[in-house]
PDB file of N, CA and C in Angstrom:
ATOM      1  N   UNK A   1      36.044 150.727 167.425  1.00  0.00           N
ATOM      2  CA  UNK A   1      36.863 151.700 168.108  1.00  0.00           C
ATOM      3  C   UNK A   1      36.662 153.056 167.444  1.00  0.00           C
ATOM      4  N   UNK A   2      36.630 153.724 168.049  1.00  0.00           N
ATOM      5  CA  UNK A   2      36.183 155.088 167.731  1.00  0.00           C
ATOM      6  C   UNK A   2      37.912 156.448 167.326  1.00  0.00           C
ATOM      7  N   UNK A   3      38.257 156.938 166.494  1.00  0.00           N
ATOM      8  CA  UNK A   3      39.099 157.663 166.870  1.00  0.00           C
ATOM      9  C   UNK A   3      39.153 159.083 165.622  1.00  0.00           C
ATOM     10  N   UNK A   4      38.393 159.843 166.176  1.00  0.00           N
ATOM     11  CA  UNK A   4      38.790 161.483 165.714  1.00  0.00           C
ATOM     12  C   UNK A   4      37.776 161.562 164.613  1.00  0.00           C
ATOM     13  N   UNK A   5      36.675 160.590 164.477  1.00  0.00           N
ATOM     14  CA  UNK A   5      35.737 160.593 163.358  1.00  0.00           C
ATOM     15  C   UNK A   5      35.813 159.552 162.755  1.00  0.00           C
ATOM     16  N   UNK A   6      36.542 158.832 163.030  1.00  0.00           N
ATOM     17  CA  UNK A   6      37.055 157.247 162.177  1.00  0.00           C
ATOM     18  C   UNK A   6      36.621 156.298 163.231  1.00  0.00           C
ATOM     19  N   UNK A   7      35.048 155.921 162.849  1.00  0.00           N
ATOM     20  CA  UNK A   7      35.027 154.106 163.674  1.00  0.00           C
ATOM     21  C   UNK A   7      35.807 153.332 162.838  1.00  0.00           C
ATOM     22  N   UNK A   8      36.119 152.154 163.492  1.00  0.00           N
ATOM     23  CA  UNK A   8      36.362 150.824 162.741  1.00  0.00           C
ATOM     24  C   UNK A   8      36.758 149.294 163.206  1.00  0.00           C
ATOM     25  N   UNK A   9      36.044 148.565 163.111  1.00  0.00           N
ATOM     26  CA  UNK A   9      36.264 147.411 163.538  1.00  0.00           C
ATOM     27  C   UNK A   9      37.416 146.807 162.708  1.00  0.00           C
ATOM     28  N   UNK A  10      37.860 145.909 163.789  1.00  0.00           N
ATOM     29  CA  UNK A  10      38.875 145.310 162.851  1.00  0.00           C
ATOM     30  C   UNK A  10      38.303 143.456 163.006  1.00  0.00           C
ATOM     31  N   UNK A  11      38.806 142.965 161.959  1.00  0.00           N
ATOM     32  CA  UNK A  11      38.543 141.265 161.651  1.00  0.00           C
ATOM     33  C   UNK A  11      39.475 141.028 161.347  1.00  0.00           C
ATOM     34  N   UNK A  12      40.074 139.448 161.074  1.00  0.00           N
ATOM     35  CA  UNK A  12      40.220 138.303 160.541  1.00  0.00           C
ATOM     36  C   UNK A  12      40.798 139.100 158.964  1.00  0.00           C
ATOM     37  N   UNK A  13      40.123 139.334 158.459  1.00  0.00           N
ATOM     38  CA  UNK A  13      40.540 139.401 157.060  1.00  0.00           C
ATOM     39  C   UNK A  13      40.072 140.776 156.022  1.00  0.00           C
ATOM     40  N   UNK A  14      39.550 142.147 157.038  1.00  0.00           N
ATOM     41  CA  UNK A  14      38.637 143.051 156.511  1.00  0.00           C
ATOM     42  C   UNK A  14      38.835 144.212 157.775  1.00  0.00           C
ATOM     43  N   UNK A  15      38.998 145.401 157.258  1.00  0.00           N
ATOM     44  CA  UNK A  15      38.041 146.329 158.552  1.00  0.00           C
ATOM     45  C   UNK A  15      36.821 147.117 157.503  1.00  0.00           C
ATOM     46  N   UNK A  16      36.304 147.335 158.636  1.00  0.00           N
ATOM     47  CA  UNK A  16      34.801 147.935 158.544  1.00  0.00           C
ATOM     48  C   UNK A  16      35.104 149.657 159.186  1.00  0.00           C
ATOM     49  N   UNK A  17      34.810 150.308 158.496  1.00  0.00           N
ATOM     50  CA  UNK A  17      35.136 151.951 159.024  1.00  0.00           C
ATOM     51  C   UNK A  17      34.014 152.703 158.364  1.00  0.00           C
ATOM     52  N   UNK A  18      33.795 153.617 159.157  1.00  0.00           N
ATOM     53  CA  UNK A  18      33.134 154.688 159.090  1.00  0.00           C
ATOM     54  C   UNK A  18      33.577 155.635 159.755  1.00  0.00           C
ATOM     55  N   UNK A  19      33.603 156.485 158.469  1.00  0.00           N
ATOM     56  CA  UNK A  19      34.550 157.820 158.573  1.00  0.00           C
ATOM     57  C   UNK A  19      33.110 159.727 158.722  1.00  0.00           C
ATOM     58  N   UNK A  20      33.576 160.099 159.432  1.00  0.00           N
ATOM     59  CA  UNK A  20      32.654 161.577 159.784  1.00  0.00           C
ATOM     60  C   UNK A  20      33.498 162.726 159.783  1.00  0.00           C
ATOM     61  N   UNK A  21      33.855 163.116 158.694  1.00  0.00           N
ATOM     62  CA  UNK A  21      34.788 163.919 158.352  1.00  0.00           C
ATOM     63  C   UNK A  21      34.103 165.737 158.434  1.00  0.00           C
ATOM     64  N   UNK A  22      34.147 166.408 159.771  1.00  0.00           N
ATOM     65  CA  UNK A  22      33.804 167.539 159.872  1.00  0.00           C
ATOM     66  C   UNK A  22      33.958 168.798 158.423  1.00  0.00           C
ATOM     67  N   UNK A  23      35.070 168.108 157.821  1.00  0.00           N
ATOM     68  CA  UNK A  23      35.253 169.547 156.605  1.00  0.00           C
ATOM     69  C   UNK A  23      34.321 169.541 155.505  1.00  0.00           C
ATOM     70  N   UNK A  24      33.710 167.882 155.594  1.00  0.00           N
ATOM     71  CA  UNK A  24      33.023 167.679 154.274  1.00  0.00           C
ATOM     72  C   UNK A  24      31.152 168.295 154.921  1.00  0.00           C
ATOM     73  N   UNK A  25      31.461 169.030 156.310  1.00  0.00           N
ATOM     74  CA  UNK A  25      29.587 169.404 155.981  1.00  0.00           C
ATOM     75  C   UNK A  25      28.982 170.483 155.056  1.00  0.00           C
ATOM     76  N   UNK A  26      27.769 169.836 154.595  1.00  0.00           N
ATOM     77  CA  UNK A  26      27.576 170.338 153.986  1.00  0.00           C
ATOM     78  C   UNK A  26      27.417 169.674 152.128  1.00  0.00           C
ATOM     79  N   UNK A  27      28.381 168.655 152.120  1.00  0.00           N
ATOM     80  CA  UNK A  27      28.280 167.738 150.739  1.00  0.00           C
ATOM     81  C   UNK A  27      27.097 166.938 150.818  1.00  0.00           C
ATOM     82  N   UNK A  28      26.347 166.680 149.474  1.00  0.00           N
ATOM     83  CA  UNK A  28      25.878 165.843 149.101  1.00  0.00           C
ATOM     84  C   UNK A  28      26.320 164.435 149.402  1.00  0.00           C
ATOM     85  N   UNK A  29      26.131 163.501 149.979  1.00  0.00           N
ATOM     86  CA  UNK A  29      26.543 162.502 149.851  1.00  0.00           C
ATOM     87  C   UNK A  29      26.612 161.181 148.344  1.00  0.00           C
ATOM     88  N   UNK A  30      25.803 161.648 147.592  1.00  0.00           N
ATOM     89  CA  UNK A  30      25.686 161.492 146.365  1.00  0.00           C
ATOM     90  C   UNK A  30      27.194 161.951 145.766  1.00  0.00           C
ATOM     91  N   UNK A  31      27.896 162.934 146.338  1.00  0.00           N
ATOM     92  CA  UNK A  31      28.875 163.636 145.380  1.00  0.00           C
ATOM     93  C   UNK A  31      30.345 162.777 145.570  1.00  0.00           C
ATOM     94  N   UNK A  32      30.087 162.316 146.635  1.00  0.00           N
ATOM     95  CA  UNK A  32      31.366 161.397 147.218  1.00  0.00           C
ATOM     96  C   UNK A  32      31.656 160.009 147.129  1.00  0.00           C
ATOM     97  N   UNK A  33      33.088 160.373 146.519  1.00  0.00           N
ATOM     98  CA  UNK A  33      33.775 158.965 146.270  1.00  0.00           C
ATOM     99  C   UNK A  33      34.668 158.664 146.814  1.00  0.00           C
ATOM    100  N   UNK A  34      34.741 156.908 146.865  1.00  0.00           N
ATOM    101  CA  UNK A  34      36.452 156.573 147.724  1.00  0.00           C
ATOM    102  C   UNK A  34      37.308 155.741 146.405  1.00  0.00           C
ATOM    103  N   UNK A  35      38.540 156.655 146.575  1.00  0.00           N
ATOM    104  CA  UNK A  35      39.182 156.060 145.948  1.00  0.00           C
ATOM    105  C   UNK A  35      40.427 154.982 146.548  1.00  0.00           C
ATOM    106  N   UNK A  36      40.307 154.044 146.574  1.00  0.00           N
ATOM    107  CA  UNK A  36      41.668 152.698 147.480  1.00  0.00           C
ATOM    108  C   UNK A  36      42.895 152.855 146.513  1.00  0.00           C
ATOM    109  N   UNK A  37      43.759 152.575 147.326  1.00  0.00           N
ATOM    110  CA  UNK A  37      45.254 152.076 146.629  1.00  0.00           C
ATOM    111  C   UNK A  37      45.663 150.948 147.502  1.00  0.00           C
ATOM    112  N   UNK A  38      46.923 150.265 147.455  1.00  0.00           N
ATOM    113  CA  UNK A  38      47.117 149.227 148.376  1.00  0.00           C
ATOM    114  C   UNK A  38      47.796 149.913 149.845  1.00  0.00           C
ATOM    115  N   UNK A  39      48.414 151.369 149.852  1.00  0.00           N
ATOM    116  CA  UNK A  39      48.513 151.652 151.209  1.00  0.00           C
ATOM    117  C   UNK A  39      47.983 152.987 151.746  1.00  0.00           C
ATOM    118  N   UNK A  40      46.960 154.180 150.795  1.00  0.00           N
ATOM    119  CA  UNK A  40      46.307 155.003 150.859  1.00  0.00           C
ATOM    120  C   UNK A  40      44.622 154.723 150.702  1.00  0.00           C
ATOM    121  N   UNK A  41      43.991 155.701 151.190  1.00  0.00           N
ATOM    122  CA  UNK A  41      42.565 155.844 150.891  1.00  0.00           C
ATOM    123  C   UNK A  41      42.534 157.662 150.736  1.00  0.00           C
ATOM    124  N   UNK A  42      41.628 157.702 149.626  1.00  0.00           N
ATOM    125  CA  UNK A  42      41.336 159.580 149.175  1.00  0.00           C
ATOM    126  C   UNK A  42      39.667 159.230 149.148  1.00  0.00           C
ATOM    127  N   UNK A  43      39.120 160.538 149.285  1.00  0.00           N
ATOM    128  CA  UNK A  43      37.961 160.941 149.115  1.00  0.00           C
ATOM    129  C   UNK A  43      37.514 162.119 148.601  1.00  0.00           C
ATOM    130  N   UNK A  44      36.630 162.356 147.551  1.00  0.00           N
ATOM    131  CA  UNK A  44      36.656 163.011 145.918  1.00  0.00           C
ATOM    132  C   UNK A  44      35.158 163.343 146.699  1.00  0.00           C
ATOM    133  N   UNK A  45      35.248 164.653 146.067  1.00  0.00           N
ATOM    134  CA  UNK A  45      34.337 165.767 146.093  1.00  0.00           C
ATOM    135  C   UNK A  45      33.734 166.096 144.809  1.00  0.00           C
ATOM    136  N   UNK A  46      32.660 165.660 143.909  1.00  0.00           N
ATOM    137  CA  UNK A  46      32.364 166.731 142.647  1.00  0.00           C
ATOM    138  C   UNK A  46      33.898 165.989 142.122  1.00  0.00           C
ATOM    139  N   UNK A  47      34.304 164.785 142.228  1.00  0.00           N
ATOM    140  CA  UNK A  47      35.740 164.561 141.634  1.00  0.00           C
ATOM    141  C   UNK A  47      36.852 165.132 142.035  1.00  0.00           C
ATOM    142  N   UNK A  48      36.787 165.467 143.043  1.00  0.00           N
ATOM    143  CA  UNK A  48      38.146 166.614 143.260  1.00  0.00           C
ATOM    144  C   UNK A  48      38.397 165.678 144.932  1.00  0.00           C
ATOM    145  N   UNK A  49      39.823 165.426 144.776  1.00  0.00           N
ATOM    146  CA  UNK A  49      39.871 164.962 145.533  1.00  0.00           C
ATOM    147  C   UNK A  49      40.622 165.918 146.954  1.00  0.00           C
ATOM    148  N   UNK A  50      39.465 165.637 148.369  1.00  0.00           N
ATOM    149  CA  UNK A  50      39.518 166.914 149.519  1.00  0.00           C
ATOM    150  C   UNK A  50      40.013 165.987 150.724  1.00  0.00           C
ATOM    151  N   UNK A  51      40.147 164.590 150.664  1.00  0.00           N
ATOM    152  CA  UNK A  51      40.722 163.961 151.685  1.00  0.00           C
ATOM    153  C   UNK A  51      41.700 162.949 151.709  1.00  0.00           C
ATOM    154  N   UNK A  52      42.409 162.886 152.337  1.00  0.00           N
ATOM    155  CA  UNK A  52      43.154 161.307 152.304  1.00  0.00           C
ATOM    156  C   UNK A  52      43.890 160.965 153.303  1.00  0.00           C
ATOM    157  N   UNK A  53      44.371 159.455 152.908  1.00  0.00           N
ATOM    158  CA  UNK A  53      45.023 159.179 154.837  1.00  0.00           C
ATOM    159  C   UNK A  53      45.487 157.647 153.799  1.00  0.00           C
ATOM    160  N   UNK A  54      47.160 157.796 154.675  1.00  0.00           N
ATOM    161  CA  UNK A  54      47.995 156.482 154.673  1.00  0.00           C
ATOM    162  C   UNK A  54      47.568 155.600 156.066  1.00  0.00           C
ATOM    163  N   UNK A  55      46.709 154.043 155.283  1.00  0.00           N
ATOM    164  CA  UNK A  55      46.446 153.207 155.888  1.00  0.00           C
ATOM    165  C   UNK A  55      47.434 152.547 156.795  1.00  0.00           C
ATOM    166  N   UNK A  56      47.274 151.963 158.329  1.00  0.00           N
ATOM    167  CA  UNK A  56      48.134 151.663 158.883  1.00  0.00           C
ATOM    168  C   UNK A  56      48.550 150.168 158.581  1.00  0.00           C
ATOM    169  N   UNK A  57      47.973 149.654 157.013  1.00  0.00           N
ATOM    170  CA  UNK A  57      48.501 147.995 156.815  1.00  0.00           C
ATOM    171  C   UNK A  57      48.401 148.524 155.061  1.00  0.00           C
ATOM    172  N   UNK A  58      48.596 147.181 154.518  1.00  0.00           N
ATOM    173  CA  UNK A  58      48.127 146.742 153.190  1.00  0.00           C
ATOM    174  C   UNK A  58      46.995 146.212 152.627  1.00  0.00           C
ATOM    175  N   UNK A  59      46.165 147.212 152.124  1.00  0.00           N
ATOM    176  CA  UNK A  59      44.834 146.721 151.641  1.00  0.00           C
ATOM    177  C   UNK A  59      44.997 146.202 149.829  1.00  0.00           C
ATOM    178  N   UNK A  60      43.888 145.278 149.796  1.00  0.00           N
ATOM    179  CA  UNK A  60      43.975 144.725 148.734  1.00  0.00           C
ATOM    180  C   UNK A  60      42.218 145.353 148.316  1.00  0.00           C
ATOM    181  N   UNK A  61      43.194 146.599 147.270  1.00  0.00           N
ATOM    182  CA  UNK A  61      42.095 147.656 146.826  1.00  0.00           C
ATOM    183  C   UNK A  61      40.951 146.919 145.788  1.00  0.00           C
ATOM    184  N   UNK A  62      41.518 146.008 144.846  1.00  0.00           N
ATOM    185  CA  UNK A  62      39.874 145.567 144.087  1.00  0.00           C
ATOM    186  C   UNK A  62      39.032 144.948 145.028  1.00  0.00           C
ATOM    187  N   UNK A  63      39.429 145.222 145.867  1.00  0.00           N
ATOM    188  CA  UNK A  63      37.998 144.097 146.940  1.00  0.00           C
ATOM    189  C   UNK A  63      37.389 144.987 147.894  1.00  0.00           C
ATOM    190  N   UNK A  64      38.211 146.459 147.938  1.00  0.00           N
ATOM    191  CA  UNK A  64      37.268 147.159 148.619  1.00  0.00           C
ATOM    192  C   UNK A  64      35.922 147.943 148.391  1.00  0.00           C
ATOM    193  N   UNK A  65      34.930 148.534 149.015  1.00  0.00           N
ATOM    194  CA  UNK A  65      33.894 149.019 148.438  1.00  0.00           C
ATOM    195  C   UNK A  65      33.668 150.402 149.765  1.00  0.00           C
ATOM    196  N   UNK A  66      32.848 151.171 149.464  1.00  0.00           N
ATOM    197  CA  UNK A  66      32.344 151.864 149.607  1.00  0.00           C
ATOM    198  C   UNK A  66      30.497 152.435 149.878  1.00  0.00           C
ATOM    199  N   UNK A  67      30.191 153.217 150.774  1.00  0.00           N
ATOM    200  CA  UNK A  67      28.715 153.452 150.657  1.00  0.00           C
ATOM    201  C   UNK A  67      28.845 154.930 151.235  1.00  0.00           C
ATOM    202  N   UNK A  68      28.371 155.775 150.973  1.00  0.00           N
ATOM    203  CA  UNK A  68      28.232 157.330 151.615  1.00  0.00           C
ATOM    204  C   UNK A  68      26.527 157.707 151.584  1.00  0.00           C
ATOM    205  N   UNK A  69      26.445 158.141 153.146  1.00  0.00           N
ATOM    206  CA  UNK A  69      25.028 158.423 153.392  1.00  0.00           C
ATOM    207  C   UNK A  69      24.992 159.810 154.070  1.00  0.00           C
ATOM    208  N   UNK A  70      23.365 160.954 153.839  1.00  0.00           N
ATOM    209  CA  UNK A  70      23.615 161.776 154.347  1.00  0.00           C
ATOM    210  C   UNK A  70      23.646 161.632 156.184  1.00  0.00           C
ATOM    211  N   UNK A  71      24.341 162.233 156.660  1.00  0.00           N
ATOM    212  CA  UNK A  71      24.747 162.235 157.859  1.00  0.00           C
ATOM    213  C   UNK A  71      24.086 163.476 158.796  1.00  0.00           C
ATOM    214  N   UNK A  72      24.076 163.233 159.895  1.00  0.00           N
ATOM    215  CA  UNK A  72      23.021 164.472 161.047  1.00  0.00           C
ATOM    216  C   UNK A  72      23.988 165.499 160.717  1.00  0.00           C
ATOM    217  N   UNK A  73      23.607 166.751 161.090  1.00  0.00           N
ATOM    218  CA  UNK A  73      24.267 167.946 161.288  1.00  0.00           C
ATOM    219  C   UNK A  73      24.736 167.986 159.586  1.00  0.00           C
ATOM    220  N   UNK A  74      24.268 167.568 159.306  1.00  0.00           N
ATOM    221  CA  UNK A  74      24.810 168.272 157.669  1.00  0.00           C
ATOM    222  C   UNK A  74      26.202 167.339 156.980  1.00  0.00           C
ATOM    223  N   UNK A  75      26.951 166.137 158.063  1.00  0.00           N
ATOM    224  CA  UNK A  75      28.443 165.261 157.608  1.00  0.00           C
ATOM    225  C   UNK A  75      27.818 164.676 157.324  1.00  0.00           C
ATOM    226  N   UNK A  76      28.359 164.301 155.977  1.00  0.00           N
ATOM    227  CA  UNK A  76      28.364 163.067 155.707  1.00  0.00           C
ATOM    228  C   UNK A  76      28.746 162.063 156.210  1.00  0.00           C
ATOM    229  N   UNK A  77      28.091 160.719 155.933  1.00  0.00           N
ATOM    230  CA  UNK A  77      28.582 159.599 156.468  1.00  0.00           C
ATOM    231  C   UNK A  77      29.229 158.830 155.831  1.00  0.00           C
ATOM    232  N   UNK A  78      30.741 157.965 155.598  1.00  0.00           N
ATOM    233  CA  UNK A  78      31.212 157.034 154.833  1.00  0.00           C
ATOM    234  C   UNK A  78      31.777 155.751 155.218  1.00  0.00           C
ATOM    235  N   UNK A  79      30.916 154.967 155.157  1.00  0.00           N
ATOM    236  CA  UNK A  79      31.041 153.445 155.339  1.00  0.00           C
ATOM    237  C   UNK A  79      31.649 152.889 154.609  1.00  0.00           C
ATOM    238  N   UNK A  80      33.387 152.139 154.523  1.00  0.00           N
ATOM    239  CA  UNK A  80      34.239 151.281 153.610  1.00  0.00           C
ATOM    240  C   UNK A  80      34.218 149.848 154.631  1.00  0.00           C
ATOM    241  N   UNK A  81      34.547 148.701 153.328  1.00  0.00           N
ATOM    242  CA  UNK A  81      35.191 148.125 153.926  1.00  0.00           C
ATOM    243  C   UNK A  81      36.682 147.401 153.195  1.00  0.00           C
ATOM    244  N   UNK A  82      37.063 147.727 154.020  1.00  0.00           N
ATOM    245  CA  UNK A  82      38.725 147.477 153.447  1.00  0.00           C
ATOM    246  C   UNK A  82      39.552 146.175 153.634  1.00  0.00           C
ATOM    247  N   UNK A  83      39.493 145.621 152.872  1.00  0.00           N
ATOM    248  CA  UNK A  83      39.837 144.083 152.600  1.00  0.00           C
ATOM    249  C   UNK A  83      41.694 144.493 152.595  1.00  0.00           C
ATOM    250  N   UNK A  84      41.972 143.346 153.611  1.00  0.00           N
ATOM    251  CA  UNK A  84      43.156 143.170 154.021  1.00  0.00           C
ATOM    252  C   UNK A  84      43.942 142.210 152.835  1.00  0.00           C
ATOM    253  N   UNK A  85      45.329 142.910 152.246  1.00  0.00           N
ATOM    254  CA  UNK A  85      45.943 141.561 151.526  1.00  0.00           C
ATOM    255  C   UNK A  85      46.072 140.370 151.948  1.00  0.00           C
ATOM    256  N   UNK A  86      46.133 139.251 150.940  1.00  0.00           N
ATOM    257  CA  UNK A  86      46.174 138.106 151.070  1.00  0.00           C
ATOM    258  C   UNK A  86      46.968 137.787 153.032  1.00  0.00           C
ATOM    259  N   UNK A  87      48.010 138.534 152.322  1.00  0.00           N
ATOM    260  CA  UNK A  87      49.368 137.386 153.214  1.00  0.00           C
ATOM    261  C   UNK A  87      49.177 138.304 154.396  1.00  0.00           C
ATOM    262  N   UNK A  88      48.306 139.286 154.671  1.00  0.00           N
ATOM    263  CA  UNK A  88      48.022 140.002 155.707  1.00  0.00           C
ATOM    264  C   UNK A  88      47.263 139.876 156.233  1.00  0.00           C
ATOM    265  N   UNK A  89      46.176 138.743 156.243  1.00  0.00           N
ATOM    266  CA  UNK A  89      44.975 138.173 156.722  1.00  0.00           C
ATOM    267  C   UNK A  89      45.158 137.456 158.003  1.00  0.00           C
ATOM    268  N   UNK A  90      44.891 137.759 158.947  1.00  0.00           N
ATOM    269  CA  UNK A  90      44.696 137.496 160.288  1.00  0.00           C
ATOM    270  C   UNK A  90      45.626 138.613 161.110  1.00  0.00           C
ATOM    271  N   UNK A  91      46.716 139.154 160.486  1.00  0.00           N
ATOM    272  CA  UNK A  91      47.223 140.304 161.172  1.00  0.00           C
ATOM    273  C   UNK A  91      46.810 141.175 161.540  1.00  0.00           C
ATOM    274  N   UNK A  92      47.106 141.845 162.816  1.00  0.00           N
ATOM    275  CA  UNK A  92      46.226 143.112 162.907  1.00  0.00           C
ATOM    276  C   UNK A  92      46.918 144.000 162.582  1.00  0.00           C
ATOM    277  N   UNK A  93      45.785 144.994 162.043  1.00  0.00           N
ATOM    278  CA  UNK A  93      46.339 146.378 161.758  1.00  0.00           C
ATOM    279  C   UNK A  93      46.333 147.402 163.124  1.00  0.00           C
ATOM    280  N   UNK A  94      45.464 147.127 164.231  1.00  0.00           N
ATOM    281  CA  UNK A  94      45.531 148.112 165.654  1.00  0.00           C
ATOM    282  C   UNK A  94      45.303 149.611 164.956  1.00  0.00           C
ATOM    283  N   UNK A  95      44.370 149.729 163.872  1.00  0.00           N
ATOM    284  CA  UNK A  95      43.639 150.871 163.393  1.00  0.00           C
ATOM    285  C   UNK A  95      43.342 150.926 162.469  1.00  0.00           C
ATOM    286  N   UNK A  96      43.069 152.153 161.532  1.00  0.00           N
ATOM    287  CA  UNK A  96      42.783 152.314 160.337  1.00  0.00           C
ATOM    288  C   UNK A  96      43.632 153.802 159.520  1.00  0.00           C
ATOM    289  N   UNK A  97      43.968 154.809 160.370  1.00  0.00           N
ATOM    290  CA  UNK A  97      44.364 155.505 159.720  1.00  0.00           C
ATOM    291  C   UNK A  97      45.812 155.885 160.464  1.00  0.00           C
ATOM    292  N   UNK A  98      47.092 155.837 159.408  1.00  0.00           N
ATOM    293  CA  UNK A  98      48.500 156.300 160.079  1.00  0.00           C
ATOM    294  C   UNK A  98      48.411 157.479 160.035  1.00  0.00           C
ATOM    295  N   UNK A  99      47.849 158.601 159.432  1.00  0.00           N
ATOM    296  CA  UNK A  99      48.480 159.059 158.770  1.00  0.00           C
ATOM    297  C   UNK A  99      47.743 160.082 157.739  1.00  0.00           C
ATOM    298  N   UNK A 100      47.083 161.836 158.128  1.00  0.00           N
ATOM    299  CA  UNK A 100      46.032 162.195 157.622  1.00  0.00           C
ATOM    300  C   UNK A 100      46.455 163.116 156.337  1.00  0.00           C
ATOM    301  N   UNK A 101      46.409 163.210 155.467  1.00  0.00           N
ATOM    302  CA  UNK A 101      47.332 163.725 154.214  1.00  0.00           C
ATOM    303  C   UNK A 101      47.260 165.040 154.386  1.00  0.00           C
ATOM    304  N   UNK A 102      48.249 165.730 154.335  1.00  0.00           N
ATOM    305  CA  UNK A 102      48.658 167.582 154.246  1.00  0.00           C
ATOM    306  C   UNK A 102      47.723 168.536 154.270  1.00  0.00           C
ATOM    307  N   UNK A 103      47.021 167.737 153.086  1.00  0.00           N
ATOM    308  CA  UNK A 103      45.764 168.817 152.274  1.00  0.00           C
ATOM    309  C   UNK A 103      44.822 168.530 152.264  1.00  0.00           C
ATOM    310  N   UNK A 104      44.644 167.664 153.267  1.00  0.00           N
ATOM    311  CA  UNK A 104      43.250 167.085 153.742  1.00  0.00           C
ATOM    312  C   UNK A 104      41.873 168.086 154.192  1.00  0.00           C
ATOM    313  N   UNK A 105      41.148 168.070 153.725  1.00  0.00           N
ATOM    314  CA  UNK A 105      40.080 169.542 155.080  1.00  0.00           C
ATOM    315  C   UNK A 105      39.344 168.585 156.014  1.00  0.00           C
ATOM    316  N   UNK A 106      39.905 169.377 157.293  1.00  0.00           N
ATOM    317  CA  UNK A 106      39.435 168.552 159.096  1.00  0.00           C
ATOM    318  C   UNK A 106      38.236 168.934 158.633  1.00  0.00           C
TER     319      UNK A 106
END
């Protein structure tokens, strides 16, 4: 499902997202990191963190991972996949992002 730059499939026990975040053109994809919590995701610039968004479930952050590739037009591309908690496994989440943080750059 596609929504505002955010694909993401949803499963059983995981979503799969890829995120195309217009503010970040222009980054290295080398420079970018994801950082998980169990109900946020941020994304770090040179360490500085320029994005974030409250997940619409509970992720169980040591199991998630990350890949960032350079992307057409100069965006980067960021592929997670976000492992659903235990007792939240088969529930759906019906997205990936509630929720785009203040100080985020579109």
């Amino acid at each position: 499902m596609n929504d505002d730059g955010c694909y993401w499939v949803e499963n059983p026990t995981d979503l799969d997202v890829t995120l195309r975040i217009p503010g970040l053109r222009g980054q290295p994809a080398e420079c970018l990191s994801v950082l998980f919590s169990t109900t946020t995701v941020s994304i770090a610039a040179f360490g500085r963190v320029v994005w974030s968004a409250i997940q619409m479930g509970i992720s169980n952050a040591d199991e998630c991972s990350f890949l960032t590739l350079d992307g057409e037009d100069g965006i980067p591309i960021i592929q997670m996949n976000v492992a659903k908690r235990d007792l939240d496994e088969g529930d759906r989440w019906g997205g990936y992002i509630l929720q785009v943080g203040e100080d985020s750059i579109l």
